[in-house]
PDB file of N, CA and C in Angstrom:
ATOM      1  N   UNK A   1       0.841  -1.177   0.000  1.00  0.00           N
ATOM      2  CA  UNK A   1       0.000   0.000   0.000  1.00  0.00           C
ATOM      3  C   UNK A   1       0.891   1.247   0.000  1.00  0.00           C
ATOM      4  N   UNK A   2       0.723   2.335  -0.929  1.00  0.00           N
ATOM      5  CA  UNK A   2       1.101   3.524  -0.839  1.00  0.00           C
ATOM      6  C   UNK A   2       0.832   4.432   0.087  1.00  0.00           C
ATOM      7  N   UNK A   3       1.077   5.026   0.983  1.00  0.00           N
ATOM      8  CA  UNK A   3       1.484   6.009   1.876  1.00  0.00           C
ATOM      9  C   UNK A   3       1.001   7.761   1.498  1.00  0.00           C
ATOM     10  N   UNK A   4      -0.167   7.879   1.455  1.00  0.00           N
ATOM     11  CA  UNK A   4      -0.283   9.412   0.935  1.00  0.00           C
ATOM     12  C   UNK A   4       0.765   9.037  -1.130  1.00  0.00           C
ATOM     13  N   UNK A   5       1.092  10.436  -1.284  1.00  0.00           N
ATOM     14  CA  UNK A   5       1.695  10.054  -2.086  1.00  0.00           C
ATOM     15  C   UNK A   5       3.171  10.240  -2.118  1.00  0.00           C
ATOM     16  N   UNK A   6       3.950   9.339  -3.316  1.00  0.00           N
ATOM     17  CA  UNK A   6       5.527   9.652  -3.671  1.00  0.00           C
ATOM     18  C   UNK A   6       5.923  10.397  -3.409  1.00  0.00           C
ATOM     19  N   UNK A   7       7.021  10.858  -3.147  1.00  0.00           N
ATOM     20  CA  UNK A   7       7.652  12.098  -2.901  1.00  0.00           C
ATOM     21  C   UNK A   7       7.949  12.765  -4.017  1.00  0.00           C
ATOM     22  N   UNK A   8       8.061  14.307  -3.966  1.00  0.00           N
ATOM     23  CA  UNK A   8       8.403  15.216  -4.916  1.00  0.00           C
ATOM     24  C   UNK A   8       9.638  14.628  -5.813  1.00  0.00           C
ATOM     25  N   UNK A   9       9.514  14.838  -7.638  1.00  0.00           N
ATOM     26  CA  UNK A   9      10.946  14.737  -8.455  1.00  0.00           C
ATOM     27  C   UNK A   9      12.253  14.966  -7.493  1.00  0.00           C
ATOM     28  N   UNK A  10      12.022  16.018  -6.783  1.00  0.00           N
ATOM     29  CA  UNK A  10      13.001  16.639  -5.991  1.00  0.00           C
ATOM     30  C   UNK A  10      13.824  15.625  -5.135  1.00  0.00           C
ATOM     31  N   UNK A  11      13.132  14.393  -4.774  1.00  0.00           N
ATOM     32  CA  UNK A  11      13.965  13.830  -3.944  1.00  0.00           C
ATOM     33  C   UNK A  11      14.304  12.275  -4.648  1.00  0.00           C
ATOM     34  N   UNK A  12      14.117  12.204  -6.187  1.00  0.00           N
ATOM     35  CA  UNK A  12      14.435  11.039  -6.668  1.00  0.00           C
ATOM     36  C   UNK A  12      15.812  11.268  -6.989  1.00  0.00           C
ATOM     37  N   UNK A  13      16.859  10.251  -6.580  1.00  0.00           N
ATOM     38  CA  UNK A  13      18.131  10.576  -7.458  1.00  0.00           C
ATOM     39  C   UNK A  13      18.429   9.278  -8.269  1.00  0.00           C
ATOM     40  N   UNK A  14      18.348   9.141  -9.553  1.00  0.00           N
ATOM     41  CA  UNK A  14      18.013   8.061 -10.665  1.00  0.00           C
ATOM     42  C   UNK A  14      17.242   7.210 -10.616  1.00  0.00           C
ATOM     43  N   UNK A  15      15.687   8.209  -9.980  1.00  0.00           N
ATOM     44  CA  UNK A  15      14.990   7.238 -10.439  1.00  0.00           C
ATOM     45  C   UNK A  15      14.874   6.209  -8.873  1.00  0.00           C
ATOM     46  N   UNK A  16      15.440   6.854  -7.835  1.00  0.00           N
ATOM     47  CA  UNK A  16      14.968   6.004  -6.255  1.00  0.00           C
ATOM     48  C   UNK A  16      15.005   7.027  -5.307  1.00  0.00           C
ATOM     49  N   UNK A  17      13.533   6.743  -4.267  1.00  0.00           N
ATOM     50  CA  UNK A  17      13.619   8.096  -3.680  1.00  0.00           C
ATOM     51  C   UNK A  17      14.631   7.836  -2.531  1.00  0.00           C
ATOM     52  N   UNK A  18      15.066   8.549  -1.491  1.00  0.00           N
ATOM     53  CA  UNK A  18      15.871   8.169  -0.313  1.00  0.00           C
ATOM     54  C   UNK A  18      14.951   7.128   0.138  1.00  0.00           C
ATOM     55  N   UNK A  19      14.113   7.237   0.766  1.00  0.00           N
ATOM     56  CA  UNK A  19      12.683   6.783   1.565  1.00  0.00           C
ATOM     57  C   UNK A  19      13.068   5.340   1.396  1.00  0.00           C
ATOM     58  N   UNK A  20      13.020   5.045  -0.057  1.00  0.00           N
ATOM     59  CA  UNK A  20      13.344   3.608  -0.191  1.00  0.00           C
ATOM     60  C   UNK A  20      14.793   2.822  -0.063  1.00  0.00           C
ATOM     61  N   UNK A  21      15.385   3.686  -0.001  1.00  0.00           N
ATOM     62  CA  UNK A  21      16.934   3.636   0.385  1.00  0.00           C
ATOM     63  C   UNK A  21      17.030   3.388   1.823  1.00  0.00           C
ATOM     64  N   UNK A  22      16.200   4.215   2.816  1.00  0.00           N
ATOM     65  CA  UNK A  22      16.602   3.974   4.053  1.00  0.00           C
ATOM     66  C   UNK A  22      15.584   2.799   4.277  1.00  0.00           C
ATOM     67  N   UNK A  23      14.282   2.484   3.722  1.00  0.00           N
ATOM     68  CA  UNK A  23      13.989   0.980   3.946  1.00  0.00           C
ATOM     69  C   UNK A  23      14.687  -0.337   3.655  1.00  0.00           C
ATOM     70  N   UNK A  24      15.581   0.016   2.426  1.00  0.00           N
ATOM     71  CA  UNK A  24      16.208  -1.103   1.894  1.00  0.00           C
ATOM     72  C   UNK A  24      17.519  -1.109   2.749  1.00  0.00           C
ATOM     73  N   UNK A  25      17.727  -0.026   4.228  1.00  0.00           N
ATOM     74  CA  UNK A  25      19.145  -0.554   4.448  1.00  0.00           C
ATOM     75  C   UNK A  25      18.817  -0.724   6.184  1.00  0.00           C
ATOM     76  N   UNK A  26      17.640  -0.660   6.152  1.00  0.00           N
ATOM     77  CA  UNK A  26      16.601  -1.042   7.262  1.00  0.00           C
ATOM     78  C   UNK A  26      16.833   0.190   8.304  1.00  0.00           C
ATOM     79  N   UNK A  27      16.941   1.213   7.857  1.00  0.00           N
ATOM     80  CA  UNK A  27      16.652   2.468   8.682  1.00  0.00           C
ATOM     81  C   UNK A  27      15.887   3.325   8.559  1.00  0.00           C
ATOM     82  N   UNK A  28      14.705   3.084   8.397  1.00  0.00           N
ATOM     83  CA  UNK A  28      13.208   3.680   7.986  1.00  0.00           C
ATOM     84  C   UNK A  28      12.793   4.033   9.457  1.00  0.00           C
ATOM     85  N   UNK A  29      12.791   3.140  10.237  1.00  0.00           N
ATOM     86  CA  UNK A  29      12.163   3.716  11.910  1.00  0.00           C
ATOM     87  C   UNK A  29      12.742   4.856  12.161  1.00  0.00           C
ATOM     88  N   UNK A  30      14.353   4.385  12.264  1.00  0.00           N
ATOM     89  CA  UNK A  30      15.197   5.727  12.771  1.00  0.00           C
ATOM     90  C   UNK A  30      15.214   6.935  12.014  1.00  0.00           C
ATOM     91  N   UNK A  31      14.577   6.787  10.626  1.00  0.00           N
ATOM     92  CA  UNK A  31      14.401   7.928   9.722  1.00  0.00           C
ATOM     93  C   UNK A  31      12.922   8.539  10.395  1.00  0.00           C
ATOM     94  N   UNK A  32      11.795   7.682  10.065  1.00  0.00           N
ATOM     95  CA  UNK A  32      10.748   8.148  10.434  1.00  0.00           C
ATOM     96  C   UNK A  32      10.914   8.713  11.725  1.00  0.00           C
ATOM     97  N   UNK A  33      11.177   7.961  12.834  1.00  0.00           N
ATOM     98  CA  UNK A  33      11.433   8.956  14.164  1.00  0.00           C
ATOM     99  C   UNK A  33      12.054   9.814  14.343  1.00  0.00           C
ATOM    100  N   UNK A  34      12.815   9.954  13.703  1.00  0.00           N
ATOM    101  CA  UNK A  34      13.666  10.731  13.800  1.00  0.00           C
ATOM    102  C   UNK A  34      12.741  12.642  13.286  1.00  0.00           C
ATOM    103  N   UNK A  35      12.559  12.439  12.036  1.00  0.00           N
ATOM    104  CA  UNK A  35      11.750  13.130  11.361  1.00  0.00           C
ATOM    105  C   UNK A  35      10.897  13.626  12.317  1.00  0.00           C
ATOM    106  N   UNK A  36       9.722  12.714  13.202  1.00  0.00           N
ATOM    107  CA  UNK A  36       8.551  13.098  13.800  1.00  0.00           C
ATOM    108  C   UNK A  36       9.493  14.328  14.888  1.00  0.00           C
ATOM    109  N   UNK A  37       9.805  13.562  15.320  1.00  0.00           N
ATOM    110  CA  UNK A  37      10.899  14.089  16.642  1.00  0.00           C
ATOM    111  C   UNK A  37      11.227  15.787  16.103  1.00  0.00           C
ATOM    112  N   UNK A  38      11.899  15.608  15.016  1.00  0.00           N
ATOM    113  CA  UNK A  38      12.254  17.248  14.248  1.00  0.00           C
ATOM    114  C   UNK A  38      11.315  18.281  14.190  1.00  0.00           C
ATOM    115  N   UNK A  39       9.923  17.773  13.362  1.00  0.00           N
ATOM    116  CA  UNK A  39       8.486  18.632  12.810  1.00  0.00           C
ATOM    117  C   UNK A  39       7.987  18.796  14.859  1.00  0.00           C
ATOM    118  N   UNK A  40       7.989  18.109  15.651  1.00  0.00           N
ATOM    119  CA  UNK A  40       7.569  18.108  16.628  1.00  0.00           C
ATOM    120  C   UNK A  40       8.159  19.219  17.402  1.00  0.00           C
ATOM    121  N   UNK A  41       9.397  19.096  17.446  1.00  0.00           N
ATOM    122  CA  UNK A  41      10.501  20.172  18.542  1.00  0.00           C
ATOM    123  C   UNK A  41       9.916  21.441  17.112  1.00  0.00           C
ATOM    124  N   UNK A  42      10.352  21.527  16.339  1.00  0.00           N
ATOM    125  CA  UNK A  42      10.076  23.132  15.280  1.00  0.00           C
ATOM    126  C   UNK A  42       8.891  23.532  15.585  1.00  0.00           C
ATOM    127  N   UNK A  43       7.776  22.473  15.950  1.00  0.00           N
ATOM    128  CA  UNK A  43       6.354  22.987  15.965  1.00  0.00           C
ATOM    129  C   UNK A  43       5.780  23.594  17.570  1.00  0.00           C
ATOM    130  N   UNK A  44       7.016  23.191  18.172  1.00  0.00           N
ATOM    131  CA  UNK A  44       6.605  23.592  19.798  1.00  0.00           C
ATOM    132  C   UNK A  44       6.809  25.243  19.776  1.00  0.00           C
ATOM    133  N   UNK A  45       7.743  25.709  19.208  1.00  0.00           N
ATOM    134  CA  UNK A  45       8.014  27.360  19.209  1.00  0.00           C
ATOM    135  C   UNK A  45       6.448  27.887  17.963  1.00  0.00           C
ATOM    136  N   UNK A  46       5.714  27.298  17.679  1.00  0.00           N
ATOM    137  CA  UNK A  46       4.743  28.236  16.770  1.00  0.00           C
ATOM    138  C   UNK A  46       2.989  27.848  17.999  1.00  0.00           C
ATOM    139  N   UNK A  47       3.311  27.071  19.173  1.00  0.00           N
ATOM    140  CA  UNK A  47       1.900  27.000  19.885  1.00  0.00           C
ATOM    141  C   UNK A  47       1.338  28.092  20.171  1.00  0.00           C
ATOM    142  N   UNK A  48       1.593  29.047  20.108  1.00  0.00           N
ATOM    143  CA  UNK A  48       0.957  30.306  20.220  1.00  0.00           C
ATOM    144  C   UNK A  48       0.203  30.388  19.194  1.00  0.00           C
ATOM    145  N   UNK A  49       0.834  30.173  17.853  1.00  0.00           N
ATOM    146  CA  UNK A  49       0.581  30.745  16.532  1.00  0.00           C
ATOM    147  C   UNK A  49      -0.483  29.000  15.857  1.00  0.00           C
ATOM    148  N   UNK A  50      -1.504  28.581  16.449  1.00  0.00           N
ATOM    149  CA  UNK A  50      -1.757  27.518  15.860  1.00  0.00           C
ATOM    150  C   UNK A  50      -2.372  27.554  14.842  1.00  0.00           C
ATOM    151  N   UNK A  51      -3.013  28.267  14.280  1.00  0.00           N
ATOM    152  CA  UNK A  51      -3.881  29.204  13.150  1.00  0.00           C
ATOM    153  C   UNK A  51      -2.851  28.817  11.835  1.00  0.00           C
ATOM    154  N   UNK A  52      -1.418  29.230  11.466  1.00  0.00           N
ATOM    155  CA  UNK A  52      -0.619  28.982  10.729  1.00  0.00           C
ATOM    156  C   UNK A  52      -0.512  28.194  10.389  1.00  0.00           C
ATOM    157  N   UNK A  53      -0.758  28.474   8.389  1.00  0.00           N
ATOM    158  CA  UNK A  53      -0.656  27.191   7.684  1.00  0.00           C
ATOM    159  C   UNK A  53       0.567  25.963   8.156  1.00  0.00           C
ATOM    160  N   UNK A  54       1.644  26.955   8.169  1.00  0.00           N
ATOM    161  CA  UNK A  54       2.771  26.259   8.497  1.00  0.00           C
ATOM    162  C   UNK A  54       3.038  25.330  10.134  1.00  0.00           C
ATOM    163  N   UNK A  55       2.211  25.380  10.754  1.00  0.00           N
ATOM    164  CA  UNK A  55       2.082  24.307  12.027  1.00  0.00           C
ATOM    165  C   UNK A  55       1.559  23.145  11.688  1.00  0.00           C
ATOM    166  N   UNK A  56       0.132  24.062  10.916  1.00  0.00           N
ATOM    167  CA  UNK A  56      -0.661  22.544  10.574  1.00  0.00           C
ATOM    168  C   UNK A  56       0.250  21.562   9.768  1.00  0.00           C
ATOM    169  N   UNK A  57       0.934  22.386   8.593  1.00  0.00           N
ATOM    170  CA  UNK A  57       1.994  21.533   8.040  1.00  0.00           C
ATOM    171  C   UNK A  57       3.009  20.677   8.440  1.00  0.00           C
ATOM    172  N   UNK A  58       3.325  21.052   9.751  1.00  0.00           N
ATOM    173  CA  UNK A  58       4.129  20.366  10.537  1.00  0.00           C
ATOM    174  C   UNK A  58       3.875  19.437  10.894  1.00  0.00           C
ATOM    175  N   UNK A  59       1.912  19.612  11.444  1.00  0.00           N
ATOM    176  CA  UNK A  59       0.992  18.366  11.726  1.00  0.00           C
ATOM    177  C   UNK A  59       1.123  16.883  10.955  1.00  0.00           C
ATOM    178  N   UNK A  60       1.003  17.712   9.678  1.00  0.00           N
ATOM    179  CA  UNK A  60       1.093  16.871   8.919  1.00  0.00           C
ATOM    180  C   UNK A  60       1.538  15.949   8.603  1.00  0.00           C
ATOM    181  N   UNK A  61       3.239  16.252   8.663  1.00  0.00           N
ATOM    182  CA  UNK A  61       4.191  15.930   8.316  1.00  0.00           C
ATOM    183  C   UNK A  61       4.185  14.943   9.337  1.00  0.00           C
ATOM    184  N   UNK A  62       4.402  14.970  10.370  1.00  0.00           N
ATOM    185  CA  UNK A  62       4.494  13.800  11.514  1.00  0.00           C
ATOM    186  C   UNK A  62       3.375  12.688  11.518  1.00  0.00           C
ATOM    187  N   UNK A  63       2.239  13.428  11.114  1.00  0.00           N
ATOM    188  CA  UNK A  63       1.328  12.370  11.163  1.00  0.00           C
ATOM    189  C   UNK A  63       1.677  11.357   9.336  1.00  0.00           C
ATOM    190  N   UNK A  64       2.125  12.601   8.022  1.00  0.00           N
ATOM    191  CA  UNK A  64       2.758  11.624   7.331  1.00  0.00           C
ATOM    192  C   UNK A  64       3.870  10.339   7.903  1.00  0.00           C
ATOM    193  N   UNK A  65       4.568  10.961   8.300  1.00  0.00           N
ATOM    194  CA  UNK A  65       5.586   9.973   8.840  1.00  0.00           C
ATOM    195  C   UNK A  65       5.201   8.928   9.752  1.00  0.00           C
ATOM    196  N   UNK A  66       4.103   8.896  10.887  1.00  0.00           N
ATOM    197  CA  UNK A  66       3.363   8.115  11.319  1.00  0.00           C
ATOM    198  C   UNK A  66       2.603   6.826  10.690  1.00  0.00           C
ATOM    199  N   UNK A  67       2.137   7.519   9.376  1.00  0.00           N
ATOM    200  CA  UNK A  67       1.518   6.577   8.515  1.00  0.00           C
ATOM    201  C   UNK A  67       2.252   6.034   8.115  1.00  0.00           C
ATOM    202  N   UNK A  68       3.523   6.012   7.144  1.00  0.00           N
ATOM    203  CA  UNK A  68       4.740   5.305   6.572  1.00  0.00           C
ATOM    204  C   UNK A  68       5.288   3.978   8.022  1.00  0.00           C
ATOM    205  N   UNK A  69       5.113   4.835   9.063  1.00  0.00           N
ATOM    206  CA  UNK A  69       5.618   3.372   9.888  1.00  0.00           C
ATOM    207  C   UNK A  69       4.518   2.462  10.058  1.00  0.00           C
ATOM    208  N   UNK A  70       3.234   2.690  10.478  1.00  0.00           N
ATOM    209  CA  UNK A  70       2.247   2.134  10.693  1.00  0.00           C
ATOM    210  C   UNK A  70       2.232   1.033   9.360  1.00  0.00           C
ATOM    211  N   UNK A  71       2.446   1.894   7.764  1.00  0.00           N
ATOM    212  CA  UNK A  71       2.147   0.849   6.790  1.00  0.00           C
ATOM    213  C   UNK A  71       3.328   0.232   6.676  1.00  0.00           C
ATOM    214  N   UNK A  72       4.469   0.422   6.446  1.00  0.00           N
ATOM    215  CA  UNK A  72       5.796  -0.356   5.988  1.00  0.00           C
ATOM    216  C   UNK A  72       6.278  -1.324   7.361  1.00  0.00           C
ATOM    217  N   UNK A  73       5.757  -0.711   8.516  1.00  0.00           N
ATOM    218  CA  UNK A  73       6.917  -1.870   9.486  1.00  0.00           C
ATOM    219  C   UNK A  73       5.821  -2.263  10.221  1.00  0.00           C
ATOM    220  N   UNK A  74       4.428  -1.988  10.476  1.00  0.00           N
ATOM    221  CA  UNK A  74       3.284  -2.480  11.207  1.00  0.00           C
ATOM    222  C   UNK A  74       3.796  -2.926  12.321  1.00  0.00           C
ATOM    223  N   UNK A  75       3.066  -3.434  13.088  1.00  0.00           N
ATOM    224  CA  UNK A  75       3.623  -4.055  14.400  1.00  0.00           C
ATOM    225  C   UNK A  75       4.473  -4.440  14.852  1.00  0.00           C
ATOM    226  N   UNK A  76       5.742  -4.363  14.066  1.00  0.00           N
ATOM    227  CA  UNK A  76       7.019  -5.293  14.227  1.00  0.00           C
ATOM    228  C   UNK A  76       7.858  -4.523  14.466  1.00  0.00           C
ATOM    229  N   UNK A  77       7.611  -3.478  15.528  1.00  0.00           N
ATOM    230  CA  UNK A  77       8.465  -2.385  15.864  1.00  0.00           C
ATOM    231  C   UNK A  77       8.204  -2.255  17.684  1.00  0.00           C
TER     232      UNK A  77
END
C-alpha cells in the first residue's frame, strides 16, 4: 500500500527516492522517528501561533511519517 503520495521529483536521485533507500538498508524507523521528533521540537516554538498554515503543516508531516511506519513496518516495531 502507498502512503499518501511519492515524494516530490526533488527527492528522486536516478529514479529512487531516499525513503526507499533507508527501507532497503533497514533504517526507515530511525528515519521516520527521527523526522517526527524534528516537525515536533520546530512545531513547539509556533503554539501560540496555531492558526498557521505552516504548524498545521508540521501536523502533517508527523502524522505523514506516522503513517509510513504504521504501513511499511506495522507491528514489528
Amino acid at each position: 500500500m502507498e502512503v499518501k503520495q511519492r515524494g516530490s521529483d526533488h527527492y528522486k536521485t536516478g529514479g529512487v527516492e531516499p525513503i526507499d533507500l533507508y527501507e532497503a538498508g533497514e533504517m526507515l524507523q530511525d528515519f521516520c522517528l527521527s523526522s517526527i521528533i524534528k516537525y515536533a521540537f520546530r512545531n513547539r516554538s509556533k503554539l501560540a501561533t496555531t492558526s498557521t498554515p505552516k504548524f498545521r503543516q508540521d501536523l502533517e508531516k508527523i502524522k505523514h511519517y506516522c503513517d509510513i511506519l504504521l504501513d511499511r513496518i506495522g507491528g514489528d516495531f
